[in-house]
N, C-alpha and C. Protein backbone atom coordinates (compact mmCIF):
# COMPACT_ATOMS: atom_id res chain seq x y z
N UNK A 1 -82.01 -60.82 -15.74
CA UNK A 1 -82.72 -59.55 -15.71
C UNK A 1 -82.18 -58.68 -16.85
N UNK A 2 -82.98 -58.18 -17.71
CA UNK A 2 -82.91 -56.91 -18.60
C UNK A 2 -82.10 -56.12 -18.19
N UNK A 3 -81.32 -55.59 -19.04
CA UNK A 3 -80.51 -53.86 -18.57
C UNK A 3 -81.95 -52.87 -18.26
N UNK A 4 -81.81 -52.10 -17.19
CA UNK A 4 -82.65 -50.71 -16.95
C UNK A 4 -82.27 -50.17 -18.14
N UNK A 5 -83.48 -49.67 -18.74
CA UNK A 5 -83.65 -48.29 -19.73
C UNK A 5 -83.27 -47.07 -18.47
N UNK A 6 -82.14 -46.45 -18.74
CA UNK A 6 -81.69 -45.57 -17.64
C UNK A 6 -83.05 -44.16 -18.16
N UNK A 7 -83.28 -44.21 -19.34
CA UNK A 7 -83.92 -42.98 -20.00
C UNK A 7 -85.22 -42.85 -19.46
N UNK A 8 -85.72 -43.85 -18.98
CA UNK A 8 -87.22 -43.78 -18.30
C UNK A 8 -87.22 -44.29 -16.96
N UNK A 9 -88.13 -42.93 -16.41
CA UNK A 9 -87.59 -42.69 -15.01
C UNK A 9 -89.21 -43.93 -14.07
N UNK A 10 -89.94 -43.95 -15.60
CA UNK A 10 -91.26 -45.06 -14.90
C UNK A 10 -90.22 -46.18 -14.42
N UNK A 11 -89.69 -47.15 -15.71
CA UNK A 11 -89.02 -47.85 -15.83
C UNK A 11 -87.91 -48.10 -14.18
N UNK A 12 -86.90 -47.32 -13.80
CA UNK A 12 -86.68 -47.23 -12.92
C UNK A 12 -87.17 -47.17 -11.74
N UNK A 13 -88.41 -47.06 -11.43
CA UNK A 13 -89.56 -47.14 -10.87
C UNK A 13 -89.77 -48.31 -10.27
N UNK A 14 -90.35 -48.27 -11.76
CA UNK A 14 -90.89 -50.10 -11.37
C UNK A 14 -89.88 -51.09 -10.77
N UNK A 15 -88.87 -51.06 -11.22
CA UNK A 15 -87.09 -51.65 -10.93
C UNK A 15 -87.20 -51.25 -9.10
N UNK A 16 -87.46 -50.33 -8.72
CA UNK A 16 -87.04 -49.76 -7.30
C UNK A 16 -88.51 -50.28 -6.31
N UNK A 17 -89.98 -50.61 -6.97
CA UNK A 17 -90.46 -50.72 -6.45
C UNK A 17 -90.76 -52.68 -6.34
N UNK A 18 -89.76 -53.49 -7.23
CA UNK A 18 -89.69 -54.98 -7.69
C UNK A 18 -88.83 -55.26 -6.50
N UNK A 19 -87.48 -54.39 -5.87
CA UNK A 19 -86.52 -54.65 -5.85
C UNK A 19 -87.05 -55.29 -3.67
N UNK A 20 -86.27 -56.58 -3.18
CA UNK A 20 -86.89 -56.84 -1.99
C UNK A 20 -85.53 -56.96 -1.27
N UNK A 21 -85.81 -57.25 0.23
CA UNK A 21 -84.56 -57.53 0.84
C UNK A 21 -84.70 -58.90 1.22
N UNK A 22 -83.93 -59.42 2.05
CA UNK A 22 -83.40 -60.76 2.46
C UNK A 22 -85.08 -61.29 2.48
N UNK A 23 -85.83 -60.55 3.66
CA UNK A 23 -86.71 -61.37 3.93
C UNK A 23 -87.75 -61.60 3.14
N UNK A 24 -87.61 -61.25 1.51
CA UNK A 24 -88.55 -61.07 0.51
C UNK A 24 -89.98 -59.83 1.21
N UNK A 25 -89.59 -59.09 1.57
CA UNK A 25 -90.51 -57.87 1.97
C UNK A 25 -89.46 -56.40 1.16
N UNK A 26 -90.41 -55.18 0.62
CA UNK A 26 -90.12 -54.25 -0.11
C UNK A 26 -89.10 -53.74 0.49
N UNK A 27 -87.76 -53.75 -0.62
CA UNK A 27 -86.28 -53.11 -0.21
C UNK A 27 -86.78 -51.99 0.74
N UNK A 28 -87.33 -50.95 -0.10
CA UNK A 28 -87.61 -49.82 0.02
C UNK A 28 -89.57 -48.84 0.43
N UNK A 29 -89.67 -48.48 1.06
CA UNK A 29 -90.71 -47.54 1.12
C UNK A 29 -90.67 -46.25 0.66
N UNK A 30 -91.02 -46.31 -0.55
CA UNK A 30 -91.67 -45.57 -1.76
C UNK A 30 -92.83 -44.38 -0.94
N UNK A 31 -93.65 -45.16 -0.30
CA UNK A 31 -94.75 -43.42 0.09
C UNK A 31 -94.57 -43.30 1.39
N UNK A 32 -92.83 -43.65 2.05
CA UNK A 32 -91.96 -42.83 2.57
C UNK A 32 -90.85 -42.00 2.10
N UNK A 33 -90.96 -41.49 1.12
CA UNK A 33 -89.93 -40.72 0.73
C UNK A 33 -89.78 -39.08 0.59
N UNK A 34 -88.85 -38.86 0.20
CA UNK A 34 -88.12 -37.19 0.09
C UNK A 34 -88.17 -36.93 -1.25
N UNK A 35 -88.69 -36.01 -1.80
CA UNK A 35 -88.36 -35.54 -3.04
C UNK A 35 -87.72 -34.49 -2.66
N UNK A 36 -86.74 -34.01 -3.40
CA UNK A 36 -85.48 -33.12 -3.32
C UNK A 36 -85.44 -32.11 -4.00
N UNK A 37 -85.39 -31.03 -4.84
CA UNK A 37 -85.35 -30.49 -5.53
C UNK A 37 -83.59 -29.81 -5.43
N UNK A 38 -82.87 -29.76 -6.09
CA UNK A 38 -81.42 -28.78 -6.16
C UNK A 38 -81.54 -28.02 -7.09
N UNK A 39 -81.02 -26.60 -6.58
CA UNK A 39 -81.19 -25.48 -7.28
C UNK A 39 -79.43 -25.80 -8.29
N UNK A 40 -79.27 -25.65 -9.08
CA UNK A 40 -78.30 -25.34 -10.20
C UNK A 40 -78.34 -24.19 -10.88
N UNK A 41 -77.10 -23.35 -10.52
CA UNK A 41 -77.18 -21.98 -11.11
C UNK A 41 -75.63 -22.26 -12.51
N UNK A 42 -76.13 -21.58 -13.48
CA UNK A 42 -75.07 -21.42 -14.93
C UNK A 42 -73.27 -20.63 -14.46
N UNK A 43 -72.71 -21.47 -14.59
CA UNK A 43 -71.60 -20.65 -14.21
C UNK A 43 -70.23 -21.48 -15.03
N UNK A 44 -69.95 -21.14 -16.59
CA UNK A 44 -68.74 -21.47 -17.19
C UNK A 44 -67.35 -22.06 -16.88
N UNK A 45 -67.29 -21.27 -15.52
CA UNK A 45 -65.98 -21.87 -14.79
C UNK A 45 -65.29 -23.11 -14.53
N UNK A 46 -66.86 -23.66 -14.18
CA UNK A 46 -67.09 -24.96 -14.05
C UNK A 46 -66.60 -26.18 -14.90
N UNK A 47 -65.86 -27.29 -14.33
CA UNK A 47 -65.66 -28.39 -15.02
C UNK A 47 -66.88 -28.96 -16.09
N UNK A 48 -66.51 -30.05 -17.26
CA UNK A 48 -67.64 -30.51 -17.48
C UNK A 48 -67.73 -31.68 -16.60
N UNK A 49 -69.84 -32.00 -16.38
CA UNK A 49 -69.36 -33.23 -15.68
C UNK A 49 -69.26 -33.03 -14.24
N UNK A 50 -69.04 -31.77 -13.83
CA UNK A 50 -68.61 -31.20 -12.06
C UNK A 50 -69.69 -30.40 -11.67
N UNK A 51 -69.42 -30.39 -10.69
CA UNK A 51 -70.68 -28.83 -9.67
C UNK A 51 -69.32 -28.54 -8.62
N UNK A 52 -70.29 -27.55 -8.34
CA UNK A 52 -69.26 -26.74 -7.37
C UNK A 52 -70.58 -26.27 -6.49
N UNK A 53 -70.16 -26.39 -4.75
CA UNK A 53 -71.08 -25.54 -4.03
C UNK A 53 -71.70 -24.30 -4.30
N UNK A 54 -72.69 -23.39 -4.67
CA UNK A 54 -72.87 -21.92 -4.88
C UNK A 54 -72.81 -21.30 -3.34
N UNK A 55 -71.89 -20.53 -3.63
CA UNK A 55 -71.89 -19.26 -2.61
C UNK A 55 -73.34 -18.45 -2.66
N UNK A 56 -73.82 -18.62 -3.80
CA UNK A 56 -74.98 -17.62 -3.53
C UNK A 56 -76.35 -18.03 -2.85
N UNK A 57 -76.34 -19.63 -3.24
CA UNK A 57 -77.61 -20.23 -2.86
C UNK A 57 -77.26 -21.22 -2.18
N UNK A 58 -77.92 -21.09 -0.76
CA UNK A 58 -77.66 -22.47 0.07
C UNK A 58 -77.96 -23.54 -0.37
N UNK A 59 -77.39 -24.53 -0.32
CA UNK A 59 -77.66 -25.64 -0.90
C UNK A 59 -77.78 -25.65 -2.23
N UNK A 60 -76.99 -24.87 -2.99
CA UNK A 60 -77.52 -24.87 -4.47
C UNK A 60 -75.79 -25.58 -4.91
N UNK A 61 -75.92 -25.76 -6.36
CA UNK A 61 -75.03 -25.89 -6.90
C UNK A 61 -74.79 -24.79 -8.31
N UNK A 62 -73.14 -25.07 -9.06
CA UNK A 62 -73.15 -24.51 -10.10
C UNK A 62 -72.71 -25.52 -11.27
N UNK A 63 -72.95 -25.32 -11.88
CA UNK A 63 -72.26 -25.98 -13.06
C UNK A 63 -72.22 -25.48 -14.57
N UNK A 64 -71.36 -26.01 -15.62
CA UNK A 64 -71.40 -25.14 -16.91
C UNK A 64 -72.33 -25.64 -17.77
N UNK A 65 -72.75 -25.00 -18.91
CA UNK A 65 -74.35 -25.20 -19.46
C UNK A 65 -74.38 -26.66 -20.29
N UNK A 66 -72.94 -27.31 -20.43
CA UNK A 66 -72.89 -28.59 -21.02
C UNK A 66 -73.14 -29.33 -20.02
N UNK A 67 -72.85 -29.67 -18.98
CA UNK A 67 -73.28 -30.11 -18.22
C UNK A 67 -74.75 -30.14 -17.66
N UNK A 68 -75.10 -29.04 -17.38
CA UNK A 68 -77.01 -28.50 -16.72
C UNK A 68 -77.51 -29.49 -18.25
N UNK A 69 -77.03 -29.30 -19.36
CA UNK A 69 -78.42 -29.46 -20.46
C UNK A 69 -77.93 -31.05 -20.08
N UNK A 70 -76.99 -31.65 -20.48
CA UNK A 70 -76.88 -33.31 -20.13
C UNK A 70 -77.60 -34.20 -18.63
N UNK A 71 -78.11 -33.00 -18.05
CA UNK A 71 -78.35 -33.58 -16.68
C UNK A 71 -79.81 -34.22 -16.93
N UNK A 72 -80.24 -35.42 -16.19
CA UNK A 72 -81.59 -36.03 -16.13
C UNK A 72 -82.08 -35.18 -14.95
N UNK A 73 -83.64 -34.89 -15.42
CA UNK A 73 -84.39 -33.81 -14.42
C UNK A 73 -84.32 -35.03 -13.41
N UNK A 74 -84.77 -36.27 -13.45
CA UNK A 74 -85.69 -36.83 -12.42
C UNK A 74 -84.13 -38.19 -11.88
N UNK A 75 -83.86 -37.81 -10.74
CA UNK A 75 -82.62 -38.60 -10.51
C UNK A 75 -83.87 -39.70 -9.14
N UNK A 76 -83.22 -41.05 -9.15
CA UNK A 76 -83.98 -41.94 -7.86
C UNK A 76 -82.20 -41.86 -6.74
N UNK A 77 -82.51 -42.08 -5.54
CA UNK A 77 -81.33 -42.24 -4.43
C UNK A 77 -82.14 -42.59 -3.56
N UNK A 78 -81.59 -43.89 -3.74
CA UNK A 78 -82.13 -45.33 -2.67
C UNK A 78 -81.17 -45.14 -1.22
N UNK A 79 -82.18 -44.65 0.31
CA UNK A 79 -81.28 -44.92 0.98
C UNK A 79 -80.33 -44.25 0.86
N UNK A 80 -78.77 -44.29 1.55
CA UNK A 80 -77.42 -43.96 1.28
C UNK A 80 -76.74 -44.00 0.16
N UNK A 81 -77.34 -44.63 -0.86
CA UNK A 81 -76.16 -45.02 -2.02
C UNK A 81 -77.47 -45.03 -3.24
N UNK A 82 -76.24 -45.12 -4.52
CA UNK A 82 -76.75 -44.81 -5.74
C UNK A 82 -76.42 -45.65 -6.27
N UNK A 83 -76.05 -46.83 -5.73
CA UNK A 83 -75.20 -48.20 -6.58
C UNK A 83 -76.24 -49.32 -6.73
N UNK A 84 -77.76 -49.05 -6.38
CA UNK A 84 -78.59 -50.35 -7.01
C UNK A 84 -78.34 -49.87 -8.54
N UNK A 85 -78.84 -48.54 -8.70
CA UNK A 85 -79.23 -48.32 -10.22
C UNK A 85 -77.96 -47.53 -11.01
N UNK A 86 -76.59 -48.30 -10.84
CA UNK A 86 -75.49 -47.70 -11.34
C UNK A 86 -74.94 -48.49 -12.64
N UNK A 87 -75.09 -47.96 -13.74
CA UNK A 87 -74.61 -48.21 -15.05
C UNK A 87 -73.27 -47.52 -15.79
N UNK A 88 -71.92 -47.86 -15.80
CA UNK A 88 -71.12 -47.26 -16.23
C UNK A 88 -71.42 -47.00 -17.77
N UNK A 89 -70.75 -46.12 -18.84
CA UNK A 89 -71.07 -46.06 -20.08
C UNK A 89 -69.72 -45.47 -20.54
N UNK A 90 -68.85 -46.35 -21.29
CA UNK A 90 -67.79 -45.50 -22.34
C UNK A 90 -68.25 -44.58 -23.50
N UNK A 91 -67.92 -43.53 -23.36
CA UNK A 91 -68.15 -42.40 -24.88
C UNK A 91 -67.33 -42.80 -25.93
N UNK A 92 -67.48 -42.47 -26.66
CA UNK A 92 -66.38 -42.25 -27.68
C UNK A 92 -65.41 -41.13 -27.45
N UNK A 93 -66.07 -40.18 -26.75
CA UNK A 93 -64.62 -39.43 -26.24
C UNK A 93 -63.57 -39.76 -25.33
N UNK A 94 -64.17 -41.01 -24.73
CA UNK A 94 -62.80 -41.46 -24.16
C UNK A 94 -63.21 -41.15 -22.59
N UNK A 95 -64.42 -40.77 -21.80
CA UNK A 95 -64.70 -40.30 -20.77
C UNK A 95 -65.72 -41.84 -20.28
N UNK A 96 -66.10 -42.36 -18.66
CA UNK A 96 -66.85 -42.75 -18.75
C UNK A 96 -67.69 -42.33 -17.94
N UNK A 97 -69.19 -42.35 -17.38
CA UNK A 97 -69.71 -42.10 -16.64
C UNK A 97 -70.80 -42.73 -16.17
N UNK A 98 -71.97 -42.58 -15.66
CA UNK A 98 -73.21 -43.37 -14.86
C UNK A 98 -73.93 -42.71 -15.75
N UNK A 99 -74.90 -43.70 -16.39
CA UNK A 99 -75.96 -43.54 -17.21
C UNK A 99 -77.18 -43.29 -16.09
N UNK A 100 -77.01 -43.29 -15.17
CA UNK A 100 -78.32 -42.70 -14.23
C UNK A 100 -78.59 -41.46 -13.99
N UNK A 101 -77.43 -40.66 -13.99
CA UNK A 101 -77.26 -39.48 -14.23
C UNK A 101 -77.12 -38.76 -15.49
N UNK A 102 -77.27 -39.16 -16.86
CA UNK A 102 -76.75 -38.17 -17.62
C UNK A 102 -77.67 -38.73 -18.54
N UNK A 103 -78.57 -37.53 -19.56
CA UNK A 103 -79.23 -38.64 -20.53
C UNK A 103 -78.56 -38.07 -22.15
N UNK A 104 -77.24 -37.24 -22.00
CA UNK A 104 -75.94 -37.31 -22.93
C UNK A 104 -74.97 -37.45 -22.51
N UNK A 105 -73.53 -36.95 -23.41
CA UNK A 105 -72.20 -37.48 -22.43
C UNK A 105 -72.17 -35.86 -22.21
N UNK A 106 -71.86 -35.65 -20.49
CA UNK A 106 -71.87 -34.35 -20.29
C UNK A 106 -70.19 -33.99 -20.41
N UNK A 107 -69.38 -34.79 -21.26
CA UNK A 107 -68.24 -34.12 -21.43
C UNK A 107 -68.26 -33.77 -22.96
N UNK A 108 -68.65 -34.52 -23.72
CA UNK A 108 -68.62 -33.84 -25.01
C UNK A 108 -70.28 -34.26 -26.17
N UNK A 109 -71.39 -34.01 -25.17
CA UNK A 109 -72.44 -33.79 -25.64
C UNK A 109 -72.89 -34.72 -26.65
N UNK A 110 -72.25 -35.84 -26.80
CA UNK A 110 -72.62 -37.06 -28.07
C UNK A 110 -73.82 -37.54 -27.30
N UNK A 111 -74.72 -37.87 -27.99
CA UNK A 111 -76.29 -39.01 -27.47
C UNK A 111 -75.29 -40.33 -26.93
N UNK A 112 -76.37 -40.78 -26.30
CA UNK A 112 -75.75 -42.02 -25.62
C UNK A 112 -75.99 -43.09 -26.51
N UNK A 113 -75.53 -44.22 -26.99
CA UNK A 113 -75.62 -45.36 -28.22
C UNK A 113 -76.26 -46.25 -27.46
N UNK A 114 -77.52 -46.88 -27.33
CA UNK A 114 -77.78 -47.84 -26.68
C UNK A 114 -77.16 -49.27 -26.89
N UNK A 115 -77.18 -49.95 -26.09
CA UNK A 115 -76.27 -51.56 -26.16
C UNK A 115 -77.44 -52.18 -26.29
């Protein structure tokens, strides 16, 4: 199997809607699902790379603006876990992280180098 293009969220898609269980019937039900929306409010304090609960907005988060701009709008969460579609990625800064989440390095803003 191909590496997922983490950058296209069709792509991942199609990957989540291919994907079966034991008994060759669909892992997952797709037009059973939750779309989520999380509020993220700007707040410097913040780690890069981190959120922090917001006190101001239930259920919201905060994070610093290197982080918010590195973030992918459209995240998939299969179930309990995020480990079908988990891709580690070394930076050159020396940080690594999940290419499912980030479509730069949200610690020091370099594009991601494709393999």
């Amino acid at each position: 199997m191909k590496p997922l293009n983490h950058n296209n969220p069709e792509e991942a898609l199609k990957l989540i809607r291919e994907m079966e269980n034991l008994a060759g019937l669909p892992a997952y039900d797709l037009e059973d699902r939750d779309d989520i929306k999380v509020n993220i409010r700007l707040n410097e304090n913040v780690g890069p790379a981190r959120f922090k609960p917001d006190p101001l907005i239930p259920g919201g988060f905060m994070a610093n603006s290197l982080t918010i701009r590195a973030m992918k709008p459209d995240i998939f969460v299969l179930g309990n876990s995020v480990d079908e579609l988990v891709r580690d990625y070394d930076c050159q800064c020396g940080e690594q992280f999940d290419l499912q989440f980030w479509k730069l390095c949200p610690f020091c803003a370099r594009d991601i180098k494709p393999e």
